[in-house]
PDB file of N, CA and C in Angstrom:
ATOM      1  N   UNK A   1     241.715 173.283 107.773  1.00  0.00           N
ATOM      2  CA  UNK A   1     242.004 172.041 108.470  1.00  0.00           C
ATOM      3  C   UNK A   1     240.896 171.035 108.153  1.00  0.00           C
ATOM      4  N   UNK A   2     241.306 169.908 107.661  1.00  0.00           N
ATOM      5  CA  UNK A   2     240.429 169.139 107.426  1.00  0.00           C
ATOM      6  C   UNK A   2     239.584 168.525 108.518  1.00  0.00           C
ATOM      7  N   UNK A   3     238.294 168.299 108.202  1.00  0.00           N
ATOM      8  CA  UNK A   3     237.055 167.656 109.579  1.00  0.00           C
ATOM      9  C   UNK A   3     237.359 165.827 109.821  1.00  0.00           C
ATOM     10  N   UNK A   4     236.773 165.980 110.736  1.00  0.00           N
ATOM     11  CA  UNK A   4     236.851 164.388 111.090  1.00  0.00           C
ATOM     12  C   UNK A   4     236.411 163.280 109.909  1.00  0.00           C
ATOM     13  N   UNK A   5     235.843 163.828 109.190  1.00  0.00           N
ATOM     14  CA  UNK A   5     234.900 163.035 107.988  1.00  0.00           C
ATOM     15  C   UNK A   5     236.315 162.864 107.461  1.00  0.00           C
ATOM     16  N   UNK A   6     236.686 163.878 106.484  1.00  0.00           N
ATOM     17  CA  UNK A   6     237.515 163.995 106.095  1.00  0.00           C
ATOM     18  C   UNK A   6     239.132 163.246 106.300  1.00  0.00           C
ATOM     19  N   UNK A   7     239.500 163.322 107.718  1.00  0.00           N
ATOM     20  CA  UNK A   7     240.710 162.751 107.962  1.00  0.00           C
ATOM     21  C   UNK A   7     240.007 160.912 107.844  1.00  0.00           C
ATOM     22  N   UNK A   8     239.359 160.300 108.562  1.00  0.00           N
ATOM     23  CA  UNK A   8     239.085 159.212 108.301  1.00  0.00           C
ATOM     24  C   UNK A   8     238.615 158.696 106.686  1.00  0.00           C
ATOM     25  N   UNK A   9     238.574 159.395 105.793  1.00  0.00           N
ATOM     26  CA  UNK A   9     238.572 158.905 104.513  1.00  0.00           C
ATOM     27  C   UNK A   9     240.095 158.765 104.232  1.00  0.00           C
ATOM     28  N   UNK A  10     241.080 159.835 104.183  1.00  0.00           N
ATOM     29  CA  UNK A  10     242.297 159.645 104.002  1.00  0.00           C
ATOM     30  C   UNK A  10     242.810 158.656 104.692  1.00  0.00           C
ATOM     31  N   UNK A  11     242.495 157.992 105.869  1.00  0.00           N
ATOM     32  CA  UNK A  11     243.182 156.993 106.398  1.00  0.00           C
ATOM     33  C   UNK A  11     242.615 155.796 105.722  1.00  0.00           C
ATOM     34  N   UNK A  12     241.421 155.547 105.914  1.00  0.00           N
ATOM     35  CA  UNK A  12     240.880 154.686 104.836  1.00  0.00           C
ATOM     36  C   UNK A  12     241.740 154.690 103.203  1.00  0.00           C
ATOM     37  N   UNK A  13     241.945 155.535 102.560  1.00  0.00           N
ATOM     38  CA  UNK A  13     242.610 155.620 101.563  1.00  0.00           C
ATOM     39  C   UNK A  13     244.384 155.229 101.429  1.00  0.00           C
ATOM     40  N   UNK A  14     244.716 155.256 102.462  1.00  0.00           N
ATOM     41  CA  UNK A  14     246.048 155.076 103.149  1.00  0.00           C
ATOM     42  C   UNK A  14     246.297 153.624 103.159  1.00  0.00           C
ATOM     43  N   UNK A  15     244.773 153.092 103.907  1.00  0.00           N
ATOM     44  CA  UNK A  15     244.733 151.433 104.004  1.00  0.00           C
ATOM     45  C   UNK A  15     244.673 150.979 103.115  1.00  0.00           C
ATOM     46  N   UNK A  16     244.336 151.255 102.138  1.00  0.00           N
ATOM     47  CA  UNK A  16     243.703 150.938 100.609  1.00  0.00           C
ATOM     48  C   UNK A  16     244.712 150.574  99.746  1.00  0.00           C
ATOM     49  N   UNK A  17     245.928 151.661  99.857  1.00  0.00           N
ATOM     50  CA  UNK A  17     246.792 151.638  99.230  1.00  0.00           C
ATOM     51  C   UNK A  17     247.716 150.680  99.470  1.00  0.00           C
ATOM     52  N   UNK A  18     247.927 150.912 101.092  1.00  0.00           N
ATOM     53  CA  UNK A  18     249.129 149.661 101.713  1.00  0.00           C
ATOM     54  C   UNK A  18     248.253 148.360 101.716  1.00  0.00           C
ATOM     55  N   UNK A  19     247.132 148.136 101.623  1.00  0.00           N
ATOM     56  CA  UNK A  19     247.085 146.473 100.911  1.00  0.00           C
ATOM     57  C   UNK A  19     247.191 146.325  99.714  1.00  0.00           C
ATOM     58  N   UNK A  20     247.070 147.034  98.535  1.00  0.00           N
ATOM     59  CA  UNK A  20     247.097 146.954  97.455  1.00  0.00           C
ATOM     60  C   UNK A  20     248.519 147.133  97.102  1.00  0.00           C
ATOM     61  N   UNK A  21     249.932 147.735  97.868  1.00  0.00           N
ATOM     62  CA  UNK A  21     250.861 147.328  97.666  1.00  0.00           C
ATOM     63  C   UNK A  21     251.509 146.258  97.914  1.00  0.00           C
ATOM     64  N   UNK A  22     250.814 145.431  99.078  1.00  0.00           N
ATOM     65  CA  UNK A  22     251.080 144.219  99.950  1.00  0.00           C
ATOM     66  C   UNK A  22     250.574 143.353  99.021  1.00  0.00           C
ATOM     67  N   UNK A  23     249.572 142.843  97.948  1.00  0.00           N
ATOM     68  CA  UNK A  23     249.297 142.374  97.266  1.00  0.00           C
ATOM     69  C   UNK A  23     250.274 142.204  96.009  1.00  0.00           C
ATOM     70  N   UNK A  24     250.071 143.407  95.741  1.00  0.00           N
ATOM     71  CA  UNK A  24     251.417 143.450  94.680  1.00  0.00           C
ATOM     72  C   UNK A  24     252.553 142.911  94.724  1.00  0.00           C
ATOM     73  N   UNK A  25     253.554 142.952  95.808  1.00  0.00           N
ATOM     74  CA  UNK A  25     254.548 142.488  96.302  1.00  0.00           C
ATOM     75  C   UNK A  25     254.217 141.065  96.288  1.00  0.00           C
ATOM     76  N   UNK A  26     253.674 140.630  96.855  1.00  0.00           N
ATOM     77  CA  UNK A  26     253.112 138.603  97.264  1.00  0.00           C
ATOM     78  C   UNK A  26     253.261 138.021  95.979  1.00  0.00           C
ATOM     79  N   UNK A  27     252.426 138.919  95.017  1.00  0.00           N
ATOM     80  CA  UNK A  27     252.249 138.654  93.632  1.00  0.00           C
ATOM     81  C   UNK A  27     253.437 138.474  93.070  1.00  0.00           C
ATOM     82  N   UNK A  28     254.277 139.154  93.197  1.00  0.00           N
ATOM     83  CA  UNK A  28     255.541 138.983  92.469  1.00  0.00           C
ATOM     84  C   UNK A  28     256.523 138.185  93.090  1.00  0.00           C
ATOM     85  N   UNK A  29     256.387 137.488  94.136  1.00  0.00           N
ATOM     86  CA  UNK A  29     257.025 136.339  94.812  1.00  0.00           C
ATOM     87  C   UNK A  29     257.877 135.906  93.628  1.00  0.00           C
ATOM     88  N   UNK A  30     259.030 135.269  93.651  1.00  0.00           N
ATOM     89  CA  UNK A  30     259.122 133.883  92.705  1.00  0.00           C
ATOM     90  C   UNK A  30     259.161 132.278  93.607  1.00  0.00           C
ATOM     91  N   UNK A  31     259.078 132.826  94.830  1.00  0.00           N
ATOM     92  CA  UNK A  31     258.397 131.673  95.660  1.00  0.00           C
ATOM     93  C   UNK A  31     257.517 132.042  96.528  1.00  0.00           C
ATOM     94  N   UNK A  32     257.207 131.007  97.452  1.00  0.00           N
ATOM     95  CA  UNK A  32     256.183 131.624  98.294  1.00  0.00           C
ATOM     96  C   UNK A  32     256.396 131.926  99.385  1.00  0.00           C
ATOM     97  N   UNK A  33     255.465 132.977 100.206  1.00  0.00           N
ATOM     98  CA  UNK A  33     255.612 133.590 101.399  1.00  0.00           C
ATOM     99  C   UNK A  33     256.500 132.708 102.337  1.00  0.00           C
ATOM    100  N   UNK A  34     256.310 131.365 102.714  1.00  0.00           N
ATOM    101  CA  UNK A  34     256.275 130.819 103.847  1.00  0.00           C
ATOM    102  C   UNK A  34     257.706 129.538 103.386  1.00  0.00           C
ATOM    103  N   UNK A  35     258.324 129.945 102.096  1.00  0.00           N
ATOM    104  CA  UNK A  35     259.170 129.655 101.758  1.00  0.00           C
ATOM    105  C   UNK A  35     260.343 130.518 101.852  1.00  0.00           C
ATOM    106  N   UNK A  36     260.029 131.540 102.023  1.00  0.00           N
ATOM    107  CA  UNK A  36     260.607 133.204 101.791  1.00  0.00           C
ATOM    108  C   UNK A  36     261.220 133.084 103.337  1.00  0.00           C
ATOM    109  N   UNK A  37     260.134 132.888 104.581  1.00  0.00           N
ATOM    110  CA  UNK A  37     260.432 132.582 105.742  1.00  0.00           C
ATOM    111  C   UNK A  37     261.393 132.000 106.525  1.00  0.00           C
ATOM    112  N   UNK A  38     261.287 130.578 105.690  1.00  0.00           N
ATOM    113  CA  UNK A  38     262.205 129.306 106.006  1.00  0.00           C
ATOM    114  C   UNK A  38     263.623 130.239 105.184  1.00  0.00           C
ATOM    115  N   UNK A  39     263.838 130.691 104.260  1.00  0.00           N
ATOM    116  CA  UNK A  39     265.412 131.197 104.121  1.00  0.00           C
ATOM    117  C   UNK A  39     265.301 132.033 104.827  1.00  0.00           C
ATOM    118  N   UNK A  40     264.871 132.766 105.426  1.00  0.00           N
ATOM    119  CA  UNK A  40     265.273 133.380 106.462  1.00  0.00           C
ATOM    120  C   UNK A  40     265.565 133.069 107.201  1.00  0.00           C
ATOM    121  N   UNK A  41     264.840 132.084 108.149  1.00  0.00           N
ATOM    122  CA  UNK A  41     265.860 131.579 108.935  1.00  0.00           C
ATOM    123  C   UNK A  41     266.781 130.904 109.184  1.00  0.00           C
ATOM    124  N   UNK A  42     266.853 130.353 107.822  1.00  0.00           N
ATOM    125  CA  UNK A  42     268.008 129.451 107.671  1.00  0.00           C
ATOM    126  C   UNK A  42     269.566 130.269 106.983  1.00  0.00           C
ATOM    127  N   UNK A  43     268.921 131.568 106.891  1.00  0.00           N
ATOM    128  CA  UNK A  43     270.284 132.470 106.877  1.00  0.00           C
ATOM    129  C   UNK A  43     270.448 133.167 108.371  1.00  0.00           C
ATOM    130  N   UNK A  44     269.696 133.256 108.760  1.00  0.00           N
ATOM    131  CA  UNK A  44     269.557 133.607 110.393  1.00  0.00           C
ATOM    132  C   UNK A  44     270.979 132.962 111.184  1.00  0.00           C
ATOM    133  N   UNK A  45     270.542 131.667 111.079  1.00  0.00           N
ATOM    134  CA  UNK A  45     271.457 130.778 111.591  1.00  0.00           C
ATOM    135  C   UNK A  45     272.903 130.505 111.385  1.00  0.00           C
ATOM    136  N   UNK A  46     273.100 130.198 109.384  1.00  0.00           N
ATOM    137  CA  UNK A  46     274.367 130.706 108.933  1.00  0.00           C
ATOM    138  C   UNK A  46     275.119 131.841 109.653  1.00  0.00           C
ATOM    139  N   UNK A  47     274.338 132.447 109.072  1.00  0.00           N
ATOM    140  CA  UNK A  47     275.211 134.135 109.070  1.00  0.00           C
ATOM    141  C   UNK A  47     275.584 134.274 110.555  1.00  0.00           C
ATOM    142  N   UNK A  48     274.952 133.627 111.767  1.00  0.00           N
ATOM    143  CA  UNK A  48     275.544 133.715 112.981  1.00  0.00           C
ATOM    144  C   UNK A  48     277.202 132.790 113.104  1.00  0.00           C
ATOM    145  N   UNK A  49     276.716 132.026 112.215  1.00  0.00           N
ATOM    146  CA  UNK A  49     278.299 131.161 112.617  1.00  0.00           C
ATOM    147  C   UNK A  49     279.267 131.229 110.994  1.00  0.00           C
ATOM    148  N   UNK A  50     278.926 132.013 110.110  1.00  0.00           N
ATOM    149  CA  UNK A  50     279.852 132.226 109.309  1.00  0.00           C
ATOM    150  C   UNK A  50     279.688 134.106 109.167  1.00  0.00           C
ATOM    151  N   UNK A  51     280.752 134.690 108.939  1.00  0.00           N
ATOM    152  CA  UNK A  51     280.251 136.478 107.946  1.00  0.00           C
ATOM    153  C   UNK A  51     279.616 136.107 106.472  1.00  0.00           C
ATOM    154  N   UNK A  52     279.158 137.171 106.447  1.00  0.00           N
ATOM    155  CA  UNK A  52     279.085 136.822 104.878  1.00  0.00           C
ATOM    156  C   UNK A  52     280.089 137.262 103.568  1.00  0.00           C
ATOM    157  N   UNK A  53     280.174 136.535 103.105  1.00  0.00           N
ATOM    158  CA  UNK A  53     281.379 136.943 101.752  1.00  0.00           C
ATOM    159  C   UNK A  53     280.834 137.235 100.563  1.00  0.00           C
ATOM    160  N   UNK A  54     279.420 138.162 100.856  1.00  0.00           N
ATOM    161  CA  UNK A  54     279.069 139.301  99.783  1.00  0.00           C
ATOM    162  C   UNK A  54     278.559 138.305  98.458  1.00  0.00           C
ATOM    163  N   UNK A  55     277.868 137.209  98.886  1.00  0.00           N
ATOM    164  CA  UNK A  55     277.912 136.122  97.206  1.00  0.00           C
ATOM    165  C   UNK A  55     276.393 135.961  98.248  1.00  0.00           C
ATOM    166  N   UNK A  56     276.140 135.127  97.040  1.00  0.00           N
ATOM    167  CA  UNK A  56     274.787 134.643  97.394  1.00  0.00           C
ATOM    168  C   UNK A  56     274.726 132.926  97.499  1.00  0.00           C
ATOM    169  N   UNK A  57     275.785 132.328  98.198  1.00  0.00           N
ATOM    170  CA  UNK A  57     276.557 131.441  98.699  1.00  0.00           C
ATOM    171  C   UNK A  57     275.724 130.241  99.559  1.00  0.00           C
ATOM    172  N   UNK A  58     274.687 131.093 100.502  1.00  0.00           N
ATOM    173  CA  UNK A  58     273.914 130.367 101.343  1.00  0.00           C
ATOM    174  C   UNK A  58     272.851 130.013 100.820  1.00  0.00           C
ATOM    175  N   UNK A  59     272.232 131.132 100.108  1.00  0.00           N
ATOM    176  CA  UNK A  59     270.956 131.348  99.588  1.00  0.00           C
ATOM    177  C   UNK A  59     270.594 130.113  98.811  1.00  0.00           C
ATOM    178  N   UNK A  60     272.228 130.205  97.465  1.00  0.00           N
ATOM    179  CA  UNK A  60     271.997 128.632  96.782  1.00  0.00           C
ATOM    180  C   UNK A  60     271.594 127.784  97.299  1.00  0.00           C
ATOM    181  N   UNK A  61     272.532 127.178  98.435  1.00  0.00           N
ATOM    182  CA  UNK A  61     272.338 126.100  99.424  1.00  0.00           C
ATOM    183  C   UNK A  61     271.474 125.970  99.359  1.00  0.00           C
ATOM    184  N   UNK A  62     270.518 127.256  99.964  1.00  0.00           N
ATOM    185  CA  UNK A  62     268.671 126.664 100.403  1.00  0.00           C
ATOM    186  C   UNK A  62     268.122 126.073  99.826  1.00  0.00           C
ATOM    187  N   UNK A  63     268.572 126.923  98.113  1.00  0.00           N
ATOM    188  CA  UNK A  63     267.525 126.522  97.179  1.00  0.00           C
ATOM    189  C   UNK A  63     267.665 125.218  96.765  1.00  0.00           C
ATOM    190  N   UNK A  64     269.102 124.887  96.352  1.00  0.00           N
ATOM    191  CA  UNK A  64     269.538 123.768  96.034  1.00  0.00           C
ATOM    192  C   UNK A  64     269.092 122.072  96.947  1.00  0.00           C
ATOM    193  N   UNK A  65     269.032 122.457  98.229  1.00  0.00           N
ATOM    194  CA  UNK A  65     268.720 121.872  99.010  1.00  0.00           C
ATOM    195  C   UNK A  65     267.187 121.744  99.545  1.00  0.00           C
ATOM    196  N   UNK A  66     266.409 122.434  98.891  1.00  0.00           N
ATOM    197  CA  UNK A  66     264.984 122.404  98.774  1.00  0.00           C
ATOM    198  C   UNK A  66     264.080 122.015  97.285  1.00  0.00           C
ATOM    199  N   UNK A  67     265.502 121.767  96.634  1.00  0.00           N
ATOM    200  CA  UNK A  67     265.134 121.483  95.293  1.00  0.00           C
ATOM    201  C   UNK A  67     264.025 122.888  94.727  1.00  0.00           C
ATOM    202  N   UNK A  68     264.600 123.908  94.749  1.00  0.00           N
ATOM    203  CA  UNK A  68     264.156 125.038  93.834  1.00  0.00           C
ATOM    204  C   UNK A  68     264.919 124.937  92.670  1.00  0.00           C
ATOM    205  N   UNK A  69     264.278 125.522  91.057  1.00  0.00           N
ATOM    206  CA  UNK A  69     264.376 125.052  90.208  1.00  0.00           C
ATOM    207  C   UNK A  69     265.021 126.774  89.459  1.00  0.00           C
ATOM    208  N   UNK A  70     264.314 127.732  89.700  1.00  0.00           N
ATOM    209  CA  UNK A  70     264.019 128.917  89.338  1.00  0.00           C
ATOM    210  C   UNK A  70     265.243 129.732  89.951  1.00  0.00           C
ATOM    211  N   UNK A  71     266.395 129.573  90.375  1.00  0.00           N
ATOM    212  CA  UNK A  71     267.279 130.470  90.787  1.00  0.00           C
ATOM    213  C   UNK A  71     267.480 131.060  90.130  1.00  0.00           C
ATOM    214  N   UNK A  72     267.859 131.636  88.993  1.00  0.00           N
ATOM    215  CA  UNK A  72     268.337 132.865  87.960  1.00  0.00           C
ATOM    216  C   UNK A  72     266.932 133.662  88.386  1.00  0.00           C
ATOM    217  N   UNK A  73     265.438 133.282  88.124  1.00  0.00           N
ATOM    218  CA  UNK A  73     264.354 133.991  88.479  1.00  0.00           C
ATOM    219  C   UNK A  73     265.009 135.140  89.789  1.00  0.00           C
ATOM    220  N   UNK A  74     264.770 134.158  90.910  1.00  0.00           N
ATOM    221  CA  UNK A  74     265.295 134.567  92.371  1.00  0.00           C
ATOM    222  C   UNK A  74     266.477 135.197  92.564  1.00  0.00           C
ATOM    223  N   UNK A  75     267.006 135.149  92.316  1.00  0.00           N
ATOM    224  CA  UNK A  75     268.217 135.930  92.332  1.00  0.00           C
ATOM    225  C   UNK A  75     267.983 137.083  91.822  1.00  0.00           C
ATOM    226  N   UNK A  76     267.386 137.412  90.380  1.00  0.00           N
ATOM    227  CA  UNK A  76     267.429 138.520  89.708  1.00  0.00           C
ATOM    228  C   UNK A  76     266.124 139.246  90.462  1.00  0.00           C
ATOM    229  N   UNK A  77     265.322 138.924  91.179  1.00  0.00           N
ATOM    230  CA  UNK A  77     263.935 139.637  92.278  1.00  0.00           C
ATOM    231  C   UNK A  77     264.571 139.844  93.094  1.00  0.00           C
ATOM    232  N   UNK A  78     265.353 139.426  94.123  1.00  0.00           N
ATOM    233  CA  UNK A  78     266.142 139.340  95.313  1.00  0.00           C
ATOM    234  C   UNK A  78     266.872 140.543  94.669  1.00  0.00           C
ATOM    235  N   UNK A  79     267.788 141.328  94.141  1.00  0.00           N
ATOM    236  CA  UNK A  79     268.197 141.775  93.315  1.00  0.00           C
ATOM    237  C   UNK A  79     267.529 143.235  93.246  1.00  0.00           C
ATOM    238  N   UNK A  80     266.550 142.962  93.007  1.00  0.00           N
ATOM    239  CA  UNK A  80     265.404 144.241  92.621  1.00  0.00           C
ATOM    240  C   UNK A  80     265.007 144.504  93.479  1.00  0.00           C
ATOM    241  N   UNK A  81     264.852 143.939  95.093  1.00  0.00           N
ATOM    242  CA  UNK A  81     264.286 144.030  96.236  1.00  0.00           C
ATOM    243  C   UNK A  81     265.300 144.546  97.157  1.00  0.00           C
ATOM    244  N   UNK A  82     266.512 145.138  96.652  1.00  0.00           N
ATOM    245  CA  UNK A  82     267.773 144.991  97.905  1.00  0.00           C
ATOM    246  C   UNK A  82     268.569 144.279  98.401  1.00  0.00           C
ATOM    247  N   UNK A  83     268.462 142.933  97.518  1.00  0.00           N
ATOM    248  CA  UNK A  83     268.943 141.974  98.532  1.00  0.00           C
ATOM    249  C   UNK A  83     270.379 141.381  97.239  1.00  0.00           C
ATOM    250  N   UNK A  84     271.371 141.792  97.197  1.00  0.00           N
ATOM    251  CA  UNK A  84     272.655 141.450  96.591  1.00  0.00           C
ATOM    252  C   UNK A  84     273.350 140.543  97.272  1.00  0.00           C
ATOM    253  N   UNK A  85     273.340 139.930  98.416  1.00  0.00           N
ATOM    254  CA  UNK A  85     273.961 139.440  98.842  1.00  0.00           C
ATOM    255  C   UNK A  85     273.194 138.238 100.440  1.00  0.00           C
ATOM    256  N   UNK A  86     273.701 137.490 100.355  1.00  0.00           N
ATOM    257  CA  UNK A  86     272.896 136.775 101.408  1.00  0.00           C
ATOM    258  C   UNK A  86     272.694 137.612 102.913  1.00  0.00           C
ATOM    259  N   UNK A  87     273.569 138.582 103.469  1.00  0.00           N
ATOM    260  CA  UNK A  87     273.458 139.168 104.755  1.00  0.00           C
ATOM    261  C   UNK A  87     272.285 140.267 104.040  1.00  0.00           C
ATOM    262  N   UNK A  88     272.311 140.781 102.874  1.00  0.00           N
ATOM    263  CA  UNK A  88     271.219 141.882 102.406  1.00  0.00           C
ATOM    264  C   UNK A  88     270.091 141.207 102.451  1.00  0.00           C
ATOM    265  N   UNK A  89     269.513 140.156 102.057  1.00  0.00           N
ATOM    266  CA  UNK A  89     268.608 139.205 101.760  1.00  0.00           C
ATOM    267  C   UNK A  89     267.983 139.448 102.985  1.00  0.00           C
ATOM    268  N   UNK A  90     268.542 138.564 104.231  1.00  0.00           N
ATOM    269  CA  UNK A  90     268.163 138.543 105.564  1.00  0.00           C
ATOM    270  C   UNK A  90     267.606 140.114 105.642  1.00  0.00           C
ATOM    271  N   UNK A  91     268.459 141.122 106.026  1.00  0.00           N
ATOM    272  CA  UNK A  91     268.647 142.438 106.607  1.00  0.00           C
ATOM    273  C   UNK A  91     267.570 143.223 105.554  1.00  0.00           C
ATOM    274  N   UNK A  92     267.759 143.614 104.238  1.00  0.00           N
ATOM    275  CA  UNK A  92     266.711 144.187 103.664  1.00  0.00           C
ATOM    276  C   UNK A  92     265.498 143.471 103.248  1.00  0.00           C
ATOM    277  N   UNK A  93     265.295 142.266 103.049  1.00  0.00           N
ATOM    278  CA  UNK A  93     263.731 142.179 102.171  1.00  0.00           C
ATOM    279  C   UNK A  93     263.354 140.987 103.658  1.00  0.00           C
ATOM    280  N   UNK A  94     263.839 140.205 104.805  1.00  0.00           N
ATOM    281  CA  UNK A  94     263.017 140.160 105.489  1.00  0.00           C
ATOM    282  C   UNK A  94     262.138 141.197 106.250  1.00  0.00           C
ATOM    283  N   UNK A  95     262.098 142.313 106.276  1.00  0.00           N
ATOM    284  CA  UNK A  95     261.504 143.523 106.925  1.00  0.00           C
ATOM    285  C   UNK A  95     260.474 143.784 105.949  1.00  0.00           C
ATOM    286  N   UNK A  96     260.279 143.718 104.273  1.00  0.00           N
ATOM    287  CA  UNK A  96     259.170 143.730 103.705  1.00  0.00           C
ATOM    288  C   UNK A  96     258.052 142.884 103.742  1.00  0.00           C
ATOM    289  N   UNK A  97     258.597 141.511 104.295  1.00  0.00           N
ATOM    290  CA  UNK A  97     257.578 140.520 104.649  1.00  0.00           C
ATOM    291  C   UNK A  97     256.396 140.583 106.057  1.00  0.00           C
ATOM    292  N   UNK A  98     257.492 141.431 107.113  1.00  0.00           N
ATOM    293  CA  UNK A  98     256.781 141.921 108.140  1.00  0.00           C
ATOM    294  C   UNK A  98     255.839 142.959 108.182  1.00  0.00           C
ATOM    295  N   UNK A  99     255.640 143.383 106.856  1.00  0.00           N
ATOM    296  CA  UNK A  99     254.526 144.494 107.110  1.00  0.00           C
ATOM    297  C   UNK A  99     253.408 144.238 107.095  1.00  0.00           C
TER     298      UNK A  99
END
């Protein structure tokens, strides 16, 4: 059984890792955090007064309407992150931002 020394290095090592994955992730944004946010809640809101029809329908909107330039980028990360569809978007990759 490992000693107290011991378990507090592994947790330390634990921390180490989950910022250095949290970094990683930020890094690969194709926008930024606090842009990432704002579609969220602005699918928040949609998706309460429409379902979603499995497209990435709203998402455009945002971008289009925020003058983002890079959608093929975003889409194809969104994509790689879980998020196929605007209700996935919301539901899977806002929960990676909360960690």
């Amino acid at each position: 059984m490992p000693d107290k020394t011991e378990k507090e290095s592994r947790r330390q090592i634990h921390r180490e890792l989950q910022e250095k994955t949290k970094i990683e992730f930020e890094k690969s944004l194709p926008i930024s955090k606090e842009l990432f946010q704002t579609l969220f809640d602005f699918l928040d809101e949609k998706l309460e007064e429409n379902d979603c029809d499995d497209s990435f329908k709203l998402t455009k909107q945002f971008l289009e309407t925020n003058h983002i330039m890079n959608n093929e980028e975003i889409e194809s990360w969104l994509q790689e992150n879980g998020g196929f569809c605007d209700c996935e978007v919301l539901y899977n990759l806002e929960e990676k931002f909360e960690k």
